[in-house]
C-alpha atoms as a PDB file:
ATOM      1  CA  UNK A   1       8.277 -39.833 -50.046  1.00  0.00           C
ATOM      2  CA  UNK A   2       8.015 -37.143 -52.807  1.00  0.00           C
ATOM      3  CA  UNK A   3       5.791 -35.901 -55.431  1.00  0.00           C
ATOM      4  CA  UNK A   4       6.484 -36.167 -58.722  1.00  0.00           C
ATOM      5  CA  UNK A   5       5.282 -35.221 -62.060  1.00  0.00           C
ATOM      6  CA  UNK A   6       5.147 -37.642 -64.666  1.00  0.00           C
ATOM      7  CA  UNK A   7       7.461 -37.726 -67.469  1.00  0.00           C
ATOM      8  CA  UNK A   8       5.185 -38.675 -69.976  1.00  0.00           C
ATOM      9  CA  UNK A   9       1.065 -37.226 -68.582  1.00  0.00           C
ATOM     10  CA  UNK A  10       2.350 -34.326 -66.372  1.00  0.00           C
ATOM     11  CA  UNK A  11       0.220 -35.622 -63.705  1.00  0.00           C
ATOM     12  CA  UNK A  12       1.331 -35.375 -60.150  1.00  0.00           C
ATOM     13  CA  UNK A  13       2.105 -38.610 -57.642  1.00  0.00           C
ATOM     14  CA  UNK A  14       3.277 -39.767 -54.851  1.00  0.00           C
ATOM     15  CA  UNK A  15       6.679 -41.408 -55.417  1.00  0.00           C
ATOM     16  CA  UNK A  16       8.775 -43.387 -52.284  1.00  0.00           C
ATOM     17  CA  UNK A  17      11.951 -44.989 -54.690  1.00  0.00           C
ATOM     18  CA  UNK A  18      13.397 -43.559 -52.009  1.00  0.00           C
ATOM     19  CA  UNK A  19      12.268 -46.221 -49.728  1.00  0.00           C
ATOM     20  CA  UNK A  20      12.013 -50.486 -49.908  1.00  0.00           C
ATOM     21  CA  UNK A  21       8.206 -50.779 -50.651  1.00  0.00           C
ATOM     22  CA  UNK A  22       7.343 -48.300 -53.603  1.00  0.00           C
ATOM     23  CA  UNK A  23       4.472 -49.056 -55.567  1.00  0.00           C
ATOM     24  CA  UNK A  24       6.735 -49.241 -58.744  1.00  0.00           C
ATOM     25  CA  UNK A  25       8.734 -52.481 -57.238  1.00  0.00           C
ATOM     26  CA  UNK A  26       5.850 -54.657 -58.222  1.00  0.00           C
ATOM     27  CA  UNK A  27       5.759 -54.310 -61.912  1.00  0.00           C
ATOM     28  CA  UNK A  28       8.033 -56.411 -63.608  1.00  0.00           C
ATOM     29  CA  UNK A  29       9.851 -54.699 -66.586  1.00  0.00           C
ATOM     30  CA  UNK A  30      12.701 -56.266 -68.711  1.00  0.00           C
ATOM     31  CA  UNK A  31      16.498 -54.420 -67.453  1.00  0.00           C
ATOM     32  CA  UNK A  32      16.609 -53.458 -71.502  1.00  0.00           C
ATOM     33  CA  UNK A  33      13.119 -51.819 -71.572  1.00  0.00           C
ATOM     34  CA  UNK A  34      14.164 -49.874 -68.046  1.00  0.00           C
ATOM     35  CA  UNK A  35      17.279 -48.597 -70.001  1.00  0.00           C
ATOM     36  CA  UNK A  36      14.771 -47.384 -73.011  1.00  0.00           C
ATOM     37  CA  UNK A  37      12.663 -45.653 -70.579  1.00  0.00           C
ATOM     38  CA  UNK A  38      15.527 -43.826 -69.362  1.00  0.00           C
ATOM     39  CA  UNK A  39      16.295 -42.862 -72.434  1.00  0.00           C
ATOM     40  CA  UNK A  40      13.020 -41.538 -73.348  1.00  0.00           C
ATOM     41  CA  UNK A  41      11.511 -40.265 -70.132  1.00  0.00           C
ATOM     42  CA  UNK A  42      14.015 -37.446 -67.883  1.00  0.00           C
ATOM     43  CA  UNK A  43      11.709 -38.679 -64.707  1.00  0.00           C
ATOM     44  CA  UNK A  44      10.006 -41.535 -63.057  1.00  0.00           C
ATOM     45  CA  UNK A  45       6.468 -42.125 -65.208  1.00  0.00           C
ATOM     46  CA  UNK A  46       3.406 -42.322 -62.415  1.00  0.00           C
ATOM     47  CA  UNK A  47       1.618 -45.321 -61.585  1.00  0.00           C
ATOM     48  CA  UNK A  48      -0.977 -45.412 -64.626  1.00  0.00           C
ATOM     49  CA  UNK A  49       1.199 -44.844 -67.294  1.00  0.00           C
ATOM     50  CA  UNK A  50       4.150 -47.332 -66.111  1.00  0.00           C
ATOM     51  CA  UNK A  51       1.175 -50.167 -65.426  1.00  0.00           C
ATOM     52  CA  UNK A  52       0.419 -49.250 -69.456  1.00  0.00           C
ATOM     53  CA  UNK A  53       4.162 -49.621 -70.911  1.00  0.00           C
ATOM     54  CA  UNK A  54       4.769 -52.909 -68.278  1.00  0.00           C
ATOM     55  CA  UNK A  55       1.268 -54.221 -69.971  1.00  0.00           C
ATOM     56  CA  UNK A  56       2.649 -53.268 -73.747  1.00  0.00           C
ATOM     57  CA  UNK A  57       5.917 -54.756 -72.522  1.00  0.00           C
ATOM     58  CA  UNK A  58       4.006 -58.279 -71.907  1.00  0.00           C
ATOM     59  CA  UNK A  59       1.671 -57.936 -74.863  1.00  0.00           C
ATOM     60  CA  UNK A  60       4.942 -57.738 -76.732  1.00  0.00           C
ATOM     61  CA  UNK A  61       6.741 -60.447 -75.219  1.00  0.00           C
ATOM     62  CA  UNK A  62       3.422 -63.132 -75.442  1.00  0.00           C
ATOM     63  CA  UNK A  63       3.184 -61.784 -78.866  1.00  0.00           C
ATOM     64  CA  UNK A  64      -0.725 -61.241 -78.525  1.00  0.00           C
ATOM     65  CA  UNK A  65      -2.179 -59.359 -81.357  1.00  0.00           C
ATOM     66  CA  UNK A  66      -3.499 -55.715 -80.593  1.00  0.00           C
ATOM     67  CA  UNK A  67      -7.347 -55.302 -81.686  1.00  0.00           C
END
């Protein structure tokens, strides 16, 4: 385990990729929207912002309007 700053907040977390388990492994991104946030983020994004993009990600995919 390791603390990390996010890429995209600056806030710190706890971060186990390191390990089978991490709290990252549950949210289910697309392998083409991993490769974007590569490209956009130099670091792993913590818990609260990842949750956001996977939630964009599926508001995307559904196609359900934004309010």
């Amino acid at each position: 385990m390791s603390v990390k700053k996010c890429a995209k907040c600056f806030v710190e977390f706890e971060c186990t990729n390191e390990q089978r388990g991490c709290w990252c492994e549950g949210l289910q991104i697309a392998p083409e929207n991993l490769q974007k946030l590569r490209e956009n983020y130099d670091n792993c994004l913590c818990p609260q912002c990842l949750k956001e993009y996977a939630a964009e990600e599926i508001k995307k995919s559904c196609h359900i309007p934004e309010k």
